[in-house]
C-alpha atoms as a PDB file:
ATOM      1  CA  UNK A   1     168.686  -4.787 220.479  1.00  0.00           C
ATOM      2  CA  UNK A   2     169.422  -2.584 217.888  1.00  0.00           C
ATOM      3  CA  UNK A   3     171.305  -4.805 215.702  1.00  0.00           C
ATOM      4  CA  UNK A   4     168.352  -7.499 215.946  1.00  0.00           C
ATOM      5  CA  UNK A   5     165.827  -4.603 215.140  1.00  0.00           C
ATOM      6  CA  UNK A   6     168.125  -3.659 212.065  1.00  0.00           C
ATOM      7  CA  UNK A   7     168.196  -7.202 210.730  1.00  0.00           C
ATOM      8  CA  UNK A   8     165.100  -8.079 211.407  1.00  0.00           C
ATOM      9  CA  UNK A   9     164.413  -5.034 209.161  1.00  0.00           C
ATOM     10  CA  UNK A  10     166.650  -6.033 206.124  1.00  0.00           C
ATOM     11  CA  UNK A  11     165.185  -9.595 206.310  1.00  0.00           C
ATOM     12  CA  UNK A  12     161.623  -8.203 206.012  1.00  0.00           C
ATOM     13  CA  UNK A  13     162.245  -6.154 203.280  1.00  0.00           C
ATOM     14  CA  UNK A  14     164.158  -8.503 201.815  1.00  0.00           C
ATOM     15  CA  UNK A  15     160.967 -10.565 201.723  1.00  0.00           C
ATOM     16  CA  UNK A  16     158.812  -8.018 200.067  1.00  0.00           C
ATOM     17  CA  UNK A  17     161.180  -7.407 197.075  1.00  0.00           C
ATOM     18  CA  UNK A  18     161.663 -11.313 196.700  1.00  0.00           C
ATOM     19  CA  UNK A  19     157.731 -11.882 196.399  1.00  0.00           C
ATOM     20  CA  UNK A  20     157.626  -8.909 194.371  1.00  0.00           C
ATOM     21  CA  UNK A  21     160.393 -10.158 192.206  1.00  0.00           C
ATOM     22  CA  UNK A  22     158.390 -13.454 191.524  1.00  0.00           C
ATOM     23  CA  UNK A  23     155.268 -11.795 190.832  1.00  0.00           C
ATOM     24  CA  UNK A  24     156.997 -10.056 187.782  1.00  0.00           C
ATOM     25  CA  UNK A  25     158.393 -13.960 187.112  1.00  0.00           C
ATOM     26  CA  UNK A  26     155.431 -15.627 186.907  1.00  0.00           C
ATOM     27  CA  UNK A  27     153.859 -12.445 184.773  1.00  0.00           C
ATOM     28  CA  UNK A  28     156.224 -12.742 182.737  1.00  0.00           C
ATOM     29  CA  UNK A  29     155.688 -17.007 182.635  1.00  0.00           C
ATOM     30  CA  UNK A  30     151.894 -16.392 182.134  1.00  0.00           C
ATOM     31  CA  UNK A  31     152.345 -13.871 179.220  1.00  0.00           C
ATOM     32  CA  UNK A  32     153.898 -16.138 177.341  1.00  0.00           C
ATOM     33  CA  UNK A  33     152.662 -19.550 178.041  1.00  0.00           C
ATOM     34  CA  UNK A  34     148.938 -18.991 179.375  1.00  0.00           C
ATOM     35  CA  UNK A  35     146.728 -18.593 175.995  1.00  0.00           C
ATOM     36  CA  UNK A  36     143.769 -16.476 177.872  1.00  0.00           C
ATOM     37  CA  UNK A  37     146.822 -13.812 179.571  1.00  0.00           C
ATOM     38  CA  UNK A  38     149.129 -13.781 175.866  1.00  0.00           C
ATOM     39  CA  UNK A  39     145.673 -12.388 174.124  1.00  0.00           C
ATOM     40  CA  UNK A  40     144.987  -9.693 176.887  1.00  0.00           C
ATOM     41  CA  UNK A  41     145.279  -6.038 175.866  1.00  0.00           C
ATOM     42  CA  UNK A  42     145.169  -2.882 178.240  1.00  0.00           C
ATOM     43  CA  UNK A  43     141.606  -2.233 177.042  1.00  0.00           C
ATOM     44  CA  UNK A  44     140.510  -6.421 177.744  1.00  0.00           C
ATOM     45  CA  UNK A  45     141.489  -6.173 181.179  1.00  0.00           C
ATOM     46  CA  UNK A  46     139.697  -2.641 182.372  1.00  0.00           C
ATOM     47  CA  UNK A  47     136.335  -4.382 183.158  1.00  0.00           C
ATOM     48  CA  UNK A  48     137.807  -6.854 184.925  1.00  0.00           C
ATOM     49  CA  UNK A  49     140.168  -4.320 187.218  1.00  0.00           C
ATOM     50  CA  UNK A  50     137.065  -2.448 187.834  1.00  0.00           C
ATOM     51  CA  UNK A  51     135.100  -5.868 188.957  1.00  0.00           C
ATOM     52  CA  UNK A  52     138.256  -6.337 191.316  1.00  0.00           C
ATOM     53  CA  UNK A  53     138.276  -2.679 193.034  1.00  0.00           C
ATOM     54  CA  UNK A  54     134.878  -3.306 194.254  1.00  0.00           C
ATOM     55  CA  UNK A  55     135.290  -6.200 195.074  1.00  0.00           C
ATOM     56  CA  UNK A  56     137.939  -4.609 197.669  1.00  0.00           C
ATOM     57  CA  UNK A  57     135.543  -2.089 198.459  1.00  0.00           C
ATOM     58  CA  UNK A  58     133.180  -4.606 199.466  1.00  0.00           C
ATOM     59  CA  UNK A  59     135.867  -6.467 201.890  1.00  0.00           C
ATOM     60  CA  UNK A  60     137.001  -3.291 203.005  1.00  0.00           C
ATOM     61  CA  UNK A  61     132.904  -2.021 204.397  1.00  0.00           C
ATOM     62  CA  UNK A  62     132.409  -5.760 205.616  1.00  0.00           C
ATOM     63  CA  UNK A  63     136.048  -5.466 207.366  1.00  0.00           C
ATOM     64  CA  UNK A  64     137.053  -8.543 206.253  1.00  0.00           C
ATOM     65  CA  UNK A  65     141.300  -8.306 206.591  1.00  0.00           C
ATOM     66  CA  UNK A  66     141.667 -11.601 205.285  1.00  0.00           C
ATOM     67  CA  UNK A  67     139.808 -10.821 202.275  1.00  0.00           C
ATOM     68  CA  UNK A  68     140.957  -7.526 201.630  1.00  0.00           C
ATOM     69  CA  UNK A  69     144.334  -8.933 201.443  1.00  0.00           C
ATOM     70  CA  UNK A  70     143.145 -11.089 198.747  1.00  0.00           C
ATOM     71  CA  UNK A  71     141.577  -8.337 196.873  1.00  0.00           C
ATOM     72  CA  UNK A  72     144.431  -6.446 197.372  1.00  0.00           C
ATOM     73  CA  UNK A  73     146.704  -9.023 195.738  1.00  0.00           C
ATOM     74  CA  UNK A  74     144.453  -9.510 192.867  1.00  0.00           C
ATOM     75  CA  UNK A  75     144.623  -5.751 192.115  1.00  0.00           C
ATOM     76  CA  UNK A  76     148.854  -6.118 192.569  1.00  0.00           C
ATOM     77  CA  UNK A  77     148.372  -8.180 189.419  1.00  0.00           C
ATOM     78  CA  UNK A  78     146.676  -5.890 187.509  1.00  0.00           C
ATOM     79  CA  UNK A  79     148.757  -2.865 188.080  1.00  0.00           C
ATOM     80  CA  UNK A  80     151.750  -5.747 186.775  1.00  0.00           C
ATOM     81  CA  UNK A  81     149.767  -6.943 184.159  1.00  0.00           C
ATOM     82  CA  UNK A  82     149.329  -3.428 182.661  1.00  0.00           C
ATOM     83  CA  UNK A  83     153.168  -2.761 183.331  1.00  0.00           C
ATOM     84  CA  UNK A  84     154.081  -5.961 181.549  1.00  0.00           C
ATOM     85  CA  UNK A  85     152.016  -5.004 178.450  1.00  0.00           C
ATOM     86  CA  UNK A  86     153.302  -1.443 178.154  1.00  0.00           C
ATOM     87  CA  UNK A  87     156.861  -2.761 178.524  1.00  0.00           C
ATOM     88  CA  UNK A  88     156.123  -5.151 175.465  1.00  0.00           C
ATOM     89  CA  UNK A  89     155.226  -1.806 173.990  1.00  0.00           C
ATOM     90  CA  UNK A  90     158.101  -0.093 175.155  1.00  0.00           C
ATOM     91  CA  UNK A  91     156.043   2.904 176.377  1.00  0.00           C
ATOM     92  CA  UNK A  92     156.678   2.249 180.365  1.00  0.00           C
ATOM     93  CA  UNK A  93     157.541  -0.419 182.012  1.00  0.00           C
ATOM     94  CA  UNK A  94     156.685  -1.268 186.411  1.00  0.00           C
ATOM     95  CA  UNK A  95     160.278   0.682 187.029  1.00  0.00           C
ATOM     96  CA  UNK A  96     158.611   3.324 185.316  1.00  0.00           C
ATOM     97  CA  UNK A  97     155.789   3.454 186.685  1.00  0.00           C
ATOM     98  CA  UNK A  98     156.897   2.864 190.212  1.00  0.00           C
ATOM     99  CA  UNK A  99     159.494   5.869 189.459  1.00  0.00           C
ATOM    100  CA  UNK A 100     156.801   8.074 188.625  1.00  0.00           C
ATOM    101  CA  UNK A 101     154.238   7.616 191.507  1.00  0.00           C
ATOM    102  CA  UNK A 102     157.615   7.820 194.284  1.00  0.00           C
ATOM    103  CA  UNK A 103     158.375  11.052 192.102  1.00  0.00           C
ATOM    104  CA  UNK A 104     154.808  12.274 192.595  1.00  0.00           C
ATOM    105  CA  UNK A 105     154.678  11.375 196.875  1.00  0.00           C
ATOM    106  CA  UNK A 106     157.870  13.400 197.113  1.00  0.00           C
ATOM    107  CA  UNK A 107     156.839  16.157 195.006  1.00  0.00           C
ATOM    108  CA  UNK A 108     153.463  16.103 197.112  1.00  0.00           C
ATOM    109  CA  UNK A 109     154.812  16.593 200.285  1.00  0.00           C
ATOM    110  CA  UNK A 110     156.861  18.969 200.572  1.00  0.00           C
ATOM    111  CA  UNK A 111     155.738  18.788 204.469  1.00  0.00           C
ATOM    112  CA  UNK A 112     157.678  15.887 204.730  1.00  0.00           C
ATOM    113  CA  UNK A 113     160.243  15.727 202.043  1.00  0.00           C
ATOM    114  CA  UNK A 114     161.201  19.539 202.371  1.00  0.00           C
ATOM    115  CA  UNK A 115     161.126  22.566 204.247  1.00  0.00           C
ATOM    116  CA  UNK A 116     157.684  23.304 203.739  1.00  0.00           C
ATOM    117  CA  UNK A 117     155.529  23.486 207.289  1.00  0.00           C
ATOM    118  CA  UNK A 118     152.262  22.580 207.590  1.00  0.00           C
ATOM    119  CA  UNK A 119     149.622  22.284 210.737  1.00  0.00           C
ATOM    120  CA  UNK A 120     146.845  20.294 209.957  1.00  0.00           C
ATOM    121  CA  UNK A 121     145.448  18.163 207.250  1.00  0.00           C
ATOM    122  CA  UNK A 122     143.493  20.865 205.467  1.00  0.00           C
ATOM    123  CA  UNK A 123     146.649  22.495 204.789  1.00  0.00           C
ATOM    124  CA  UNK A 124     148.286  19.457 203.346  1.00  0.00           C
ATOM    125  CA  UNK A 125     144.738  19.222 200.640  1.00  0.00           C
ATOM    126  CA  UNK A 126     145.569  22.689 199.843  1.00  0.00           C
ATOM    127  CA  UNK A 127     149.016  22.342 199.352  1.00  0.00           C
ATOM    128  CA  UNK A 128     148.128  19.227 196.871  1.00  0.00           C
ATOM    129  CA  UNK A 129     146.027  21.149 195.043  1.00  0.00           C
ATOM    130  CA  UNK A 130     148.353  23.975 194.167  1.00  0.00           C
ATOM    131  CA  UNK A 131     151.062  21.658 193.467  1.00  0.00           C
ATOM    132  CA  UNK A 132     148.416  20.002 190.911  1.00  0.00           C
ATOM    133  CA  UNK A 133     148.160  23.521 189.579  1.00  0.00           C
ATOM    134  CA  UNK A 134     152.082  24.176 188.853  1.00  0.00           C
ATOM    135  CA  UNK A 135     152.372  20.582 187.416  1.00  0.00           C
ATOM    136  CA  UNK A 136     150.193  21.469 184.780  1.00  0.00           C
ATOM    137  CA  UNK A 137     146.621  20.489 185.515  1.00  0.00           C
ATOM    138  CA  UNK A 138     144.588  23.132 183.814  1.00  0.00           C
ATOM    139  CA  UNK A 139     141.673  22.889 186.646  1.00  0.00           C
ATOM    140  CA  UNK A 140     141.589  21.693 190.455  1.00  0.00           C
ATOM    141  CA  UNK A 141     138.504  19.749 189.030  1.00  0.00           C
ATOM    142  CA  UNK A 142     140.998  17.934 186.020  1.00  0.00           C
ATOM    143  CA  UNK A 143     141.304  14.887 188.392  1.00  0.00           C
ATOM    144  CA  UNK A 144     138.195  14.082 188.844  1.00  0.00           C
ATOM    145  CA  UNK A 145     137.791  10.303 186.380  1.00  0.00           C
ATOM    146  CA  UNK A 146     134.403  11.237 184.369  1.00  0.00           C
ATOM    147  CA  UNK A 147     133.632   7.424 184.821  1.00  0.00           C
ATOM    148  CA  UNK A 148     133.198   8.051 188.397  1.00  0.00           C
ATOM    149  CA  UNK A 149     129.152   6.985 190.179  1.00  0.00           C
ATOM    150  CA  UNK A 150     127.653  10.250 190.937  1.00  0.00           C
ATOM    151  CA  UNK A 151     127.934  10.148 194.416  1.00  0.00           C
ATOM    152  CA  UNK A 152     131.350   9.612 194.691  1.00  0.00           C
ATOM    153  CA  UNK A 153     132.147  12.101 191.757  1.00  0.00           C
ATOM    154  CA  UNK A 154     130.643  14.145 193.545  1.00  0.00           C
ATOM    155  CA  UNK A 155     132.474  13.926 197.169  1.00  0.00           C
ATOM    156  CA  UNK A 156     135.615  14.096 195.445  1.00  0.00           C
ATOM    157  CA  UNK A 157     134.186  17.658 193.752  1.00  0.00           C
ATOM    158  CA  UNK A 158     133.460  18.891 197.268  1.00  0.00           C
ATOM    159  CA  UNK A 159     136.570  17.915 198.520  1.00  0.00           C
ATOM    160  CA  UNK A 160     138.939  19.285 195.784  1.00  0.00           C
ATOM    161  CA  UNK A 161     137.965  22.355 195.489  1.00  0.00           C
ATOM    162  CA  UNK A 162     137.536  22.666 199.734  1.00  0.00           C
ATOM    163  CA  UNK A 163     141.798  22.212 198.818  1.00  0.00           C
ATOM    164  CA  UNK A 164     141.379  25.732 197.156  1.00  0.00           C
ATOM    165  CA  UNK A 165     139.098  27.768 199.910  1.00  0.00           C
ATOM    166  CA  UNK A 166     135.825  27.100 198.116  1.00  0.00           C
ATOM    167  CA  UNK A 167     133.590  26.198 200.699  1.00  0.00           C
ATOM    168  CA  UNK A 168     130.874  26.316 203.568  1.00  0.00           C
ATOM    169  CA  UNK A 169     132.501  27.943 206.770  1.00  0.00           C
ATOM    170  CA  UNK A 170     130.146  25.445 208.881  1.00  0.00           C
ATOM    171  CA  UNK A 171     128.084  22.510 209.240  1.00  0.00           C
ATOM    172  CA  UNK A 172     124.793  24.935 209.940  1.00  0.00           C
ATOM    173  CA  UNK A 173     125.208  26.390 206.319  1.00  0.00           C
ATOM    174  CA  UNK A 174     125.332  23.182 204.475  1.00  0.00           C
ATOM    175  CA  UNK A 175     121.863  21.849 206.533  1.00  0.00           C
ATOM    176  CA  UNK A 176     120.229  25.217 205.419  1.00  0.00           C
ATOM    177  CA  UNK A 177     121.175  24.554 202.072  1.00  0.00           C
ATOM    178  CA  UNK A 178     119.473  21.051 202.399  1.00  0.00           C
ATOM    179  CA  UNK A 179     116.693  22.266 203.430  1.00  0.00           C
ATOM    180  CA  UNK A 180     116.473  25.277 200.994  1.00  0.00           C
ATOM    181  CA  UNK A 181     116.932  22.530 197.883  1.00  0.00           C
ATOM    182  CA  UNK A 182     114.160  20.089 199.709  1.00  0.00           C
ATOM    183  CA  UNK A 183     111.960  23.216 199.959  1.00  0.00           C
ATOM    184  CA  UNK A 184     112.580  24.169 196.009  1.00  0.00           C
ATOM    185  CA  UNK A 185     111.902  20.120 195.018  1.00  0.00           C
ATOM    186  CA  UNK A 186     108.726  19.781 196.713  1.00  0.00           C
ATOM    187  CA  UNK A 187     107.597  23.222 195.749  1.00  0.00           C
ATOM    188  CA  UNK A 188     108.154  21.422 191.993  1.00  0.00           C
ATOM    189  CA  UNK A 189     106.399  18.388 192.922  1.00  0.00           C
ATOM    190  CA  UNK A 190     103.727  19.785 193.750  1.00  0.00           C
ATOM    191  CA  UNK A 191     103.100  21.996 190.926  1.00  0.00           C
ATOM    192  CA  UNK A 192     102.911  19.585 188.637  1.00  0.00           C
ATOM    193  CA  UNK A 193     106.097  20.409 186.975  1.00  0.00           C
ATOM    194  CA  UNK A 194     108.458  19.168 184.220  1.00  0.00           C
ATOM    195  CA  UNK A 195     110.399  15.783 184.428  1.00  0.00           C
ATOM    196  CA  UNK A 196     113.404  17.792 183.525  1.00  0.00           C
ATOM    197  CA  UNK A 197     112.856  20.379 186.381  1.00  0.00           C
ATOM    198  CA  UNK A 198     111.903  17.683 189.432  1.00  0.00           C
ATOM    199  CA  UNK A 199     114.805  16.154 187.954  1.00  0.00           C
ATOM    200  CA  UNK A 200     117.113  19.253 188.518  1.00  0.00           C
ATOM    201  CA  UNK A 201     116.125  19.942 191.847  1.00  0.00           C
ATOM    202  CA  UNK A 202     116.020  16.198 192.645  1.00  0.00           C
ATOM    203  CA  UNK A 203     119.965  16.387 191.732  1.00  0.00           C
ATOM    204  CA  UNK A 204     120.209  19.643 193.685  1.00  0.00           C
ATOM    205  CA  UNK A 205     119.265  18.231 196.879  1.00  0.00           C
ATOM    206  CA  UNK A 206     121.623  15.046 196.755  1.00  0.00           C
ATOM    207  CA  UNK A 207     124.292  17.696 195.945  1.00  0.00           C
ATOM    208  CA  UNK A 208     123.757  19.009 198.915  1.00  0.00           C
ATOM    209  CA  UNK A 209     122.888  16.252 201.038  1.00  0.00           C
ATOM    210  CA  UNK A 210     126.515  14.792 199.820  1.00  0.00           C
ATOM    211  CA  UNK A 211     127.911  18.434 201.217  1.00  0.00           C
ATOM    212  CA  UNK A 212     126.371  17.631 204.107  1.00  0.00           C
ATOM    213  CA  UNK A 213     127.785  14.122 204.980  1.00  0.00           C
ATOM    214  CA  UNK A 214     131.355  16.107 203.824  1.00  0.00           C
ATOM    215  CA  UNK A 215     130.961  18.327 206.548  1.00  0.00           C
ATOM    216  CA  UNK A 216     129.860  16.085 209.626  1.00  0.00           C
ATOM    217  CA  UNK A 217     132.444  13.126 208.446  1.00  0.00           C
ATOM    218  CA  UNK A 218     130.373  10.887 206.837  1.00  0.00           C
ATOM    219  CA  UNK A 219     131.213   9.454 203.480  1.00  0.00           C
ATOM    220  CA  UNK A 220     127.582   9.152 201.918  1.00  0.00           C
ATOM    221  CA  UNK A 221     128.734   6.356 199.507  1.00  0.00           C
ATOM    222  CA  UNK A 222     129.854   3.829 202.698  1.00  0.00           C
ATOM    223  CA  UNK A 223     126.545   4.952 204.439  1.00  0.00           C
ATOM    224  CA  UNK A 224     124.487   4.307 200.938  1.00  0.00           C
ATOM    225  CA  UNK A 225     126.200   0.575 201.121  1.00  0.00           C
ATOM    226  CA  UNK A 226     126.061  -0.181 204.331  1.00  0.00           C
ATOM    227  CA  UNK A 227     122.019   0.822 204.261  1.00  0.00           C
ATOM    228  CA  UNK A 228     121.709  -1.393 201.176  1.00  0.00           C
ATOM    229  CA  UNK A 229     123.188  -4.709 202.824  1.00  0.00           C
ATOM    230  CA  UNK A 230     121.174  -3.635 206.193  1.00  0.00           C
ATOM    231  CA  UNK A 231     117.988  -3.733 203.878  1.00  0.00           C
ATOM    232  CA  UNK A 232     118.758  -6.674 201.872  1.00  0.00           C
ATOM    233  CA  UNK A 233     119.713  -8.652 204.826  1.00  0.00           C
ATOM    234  CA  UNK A 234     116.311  -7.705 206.605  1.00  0.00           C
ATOM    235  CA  UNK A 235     114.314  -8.737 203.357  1.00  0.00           C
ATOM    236  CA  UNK A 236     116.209 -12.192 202.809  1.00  0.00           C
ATOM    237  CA  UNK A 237     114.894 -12.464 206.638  1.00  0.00           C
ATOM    238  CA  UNK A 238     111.668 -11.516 205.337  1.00  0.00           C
ATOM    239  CA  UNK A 239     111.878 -13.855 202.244  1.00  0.00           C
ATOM    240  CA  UNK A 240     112.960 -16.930 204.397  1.00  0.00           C
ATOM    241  CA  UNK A 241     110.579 -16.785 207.121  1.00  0.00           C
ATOM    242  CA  UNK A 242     107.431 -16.622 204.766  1.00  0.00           C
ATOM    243  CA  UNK A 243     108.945 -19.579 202.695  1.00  0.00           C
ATOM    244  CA  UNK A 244     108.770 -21.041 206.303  1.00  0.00           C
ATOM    245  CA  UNK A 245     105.217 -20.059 206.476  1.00  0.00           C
ATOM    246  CA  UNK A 246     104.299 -21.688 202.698  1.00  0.00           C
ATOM    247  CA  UNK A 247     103.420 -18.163 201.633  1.00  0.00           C
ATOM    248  CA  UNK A 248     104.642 -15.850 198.619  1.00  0.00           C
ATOM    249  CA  UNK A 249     105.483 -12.537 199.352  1.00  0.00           C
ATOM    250  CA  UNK A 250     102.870 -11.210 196.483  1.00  0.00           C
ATOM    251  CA  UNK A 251      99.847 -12.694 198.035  1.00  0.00           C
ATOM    252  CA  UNK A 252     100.630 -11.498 201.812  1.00  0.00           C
ATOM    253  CA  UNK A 253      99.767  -8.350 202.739  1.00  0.00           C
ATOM    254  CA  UNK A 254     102.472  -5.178 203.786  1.00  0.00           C
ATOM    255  CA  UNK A 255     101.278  -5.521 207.815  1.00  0.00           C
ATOM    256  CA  UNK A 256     101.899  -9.329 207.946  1.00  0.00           C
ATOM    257  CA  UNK A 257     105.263  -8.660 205.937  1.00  0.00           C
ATOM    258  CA  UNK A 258     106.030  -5.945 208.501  1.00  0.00           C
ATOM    259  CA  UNK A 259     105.871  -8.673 211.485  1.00  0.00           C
ATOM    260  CA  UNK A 260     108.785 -10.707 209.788  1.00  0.00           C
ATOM    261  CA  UNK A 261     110.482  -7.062 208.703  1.00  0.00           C
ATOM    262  CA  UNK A 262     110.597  -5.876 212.207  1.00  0.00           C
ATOM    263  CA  UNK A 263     111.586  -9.021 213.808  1.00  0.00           C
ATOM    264  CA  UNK A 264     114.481  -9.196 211.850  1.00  0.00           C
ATOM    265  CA  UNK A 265     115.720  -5.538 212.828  1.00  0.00           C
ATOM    266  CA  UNK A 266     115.423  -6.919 216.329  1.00  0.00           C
ATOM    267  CA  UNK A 267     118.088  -9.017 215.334  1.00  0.00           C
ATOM    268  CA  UNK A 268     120.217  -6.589 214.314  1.00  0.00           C
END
């Protein structure tokens, strides 16, 4: 039994590093043959690796396994791609940059790579965040990509610096402070006041709201996209079903679009 389990083992991974392997052949085969991949630069391809991560992020909230493997193999090619251009560069190379992030997991986790004991998962954030620290980030907040959407810029700003002890001590705070911030924006609403101010206050409250969803385990940007498709499957329903009927949405009326609206939550 043993022996079987061991070979079956080697043969596996012997697998991985031979489709691996041919990935980097055919990289290199496309680089130098294909006229569309010999004229792409580091810069070319960063729209194109951000199309492909959502694109995974939309397989991954729909669940589909068979096409988040895909999207997960397109993204493999990127991370070569950019490791075959910096090689023609000579400033890294996929060793190198394969050395670096194994490197970085051991130096992370000193829980499991050293002597270092640890409980429970908060403890490991905390841990990552001073190790951040000694490695030379100047702030726990350094790792945060400016480029990030709001929302989930801001989750990961809750969450790093919870890894340092900056933080609500429960759920019940974070709700006050909701409803605090929704107190101070309609108190601004109503007074008639400044753009810039509403504004402020409007930002405030999703702040906090985001806090919120932290705190109770919900990630507000999967809940924000799974309400979007939820409402723009129930007004395709809507659209279809008054094509059906020969009318156009702009000359029906909100109660008679509310009849094809609420049939199509029954659905649901």
């Amino acid at each position: 039994m043993l022996i079987t389990f061991v070979k079956n083992n080697i043969q596996e991974m012997e697998r991985k590093i031979k489709e691996f392997v041919r990935l980097l052949e055919i990289m290199d085969e496309l680089r130098e043959k294909c006229p569309w991949d010999k004229i792409q630069t580091i810069e070319s391809l960063r729209y194109l690796t951000i199309e492909e991560t959502y694109e995974l992020a939309d397989a991954i909230l729909e669940n589909d396994l068979q096409e988040i493997k895909k999207e997960l193999g397109d993204i493999m090619l990127h991370i070569v791609f950019y490791a075959k251009i910096g090689s023609e560069t000579n400033d890294f190379d996929i060793a190198d940059v394969l050395e670096n992030i194994n490197e970085k997991l051991i130096n992370r986790h000193p829980h499991v790579f050293s002597d270092t004991k640890v409980e429970t998962e908060d403890e490991v954030k905390s841990n990552w965040e001073n190790i951040k620290l000694k490695e030379g980030n100047k702030s726990v907040l350094a790792g945060v990509p400016k480029s990030l959407p709001a929302m989930v810029k801001a989750y990961r700003i809750q969450e790093k610096v919870r890894g340092v002890g900056f933080d609500w001590e429960k759920p019940e705070q974070v709700w006050e402070k909701v409803q605090e911030e929704l107190g101070e924006l309609k108190a601004e609403v109503e007074s008639n006041s400044t753009a810039e101010k509403i504004e402020a206050e409007f930002g405030d409250l999703f702040f906090s709201l985001i806090n919120y969803a932290r705190f109770i385990g919900v990630n507000p940007e999967n809940a924000l996209e799974r309400t979007n498709k939820k409402f723009t499957k129930r007004f395709n329903y809507l659209e279809e079903n008054a094509k059906k009927t020969g009318k156009t949405l702009n000359k029906m009326s909100l109660a008679e679009m509310d009849v094809f609206w609420n049939e199509a939550k029954k659905f649901e």
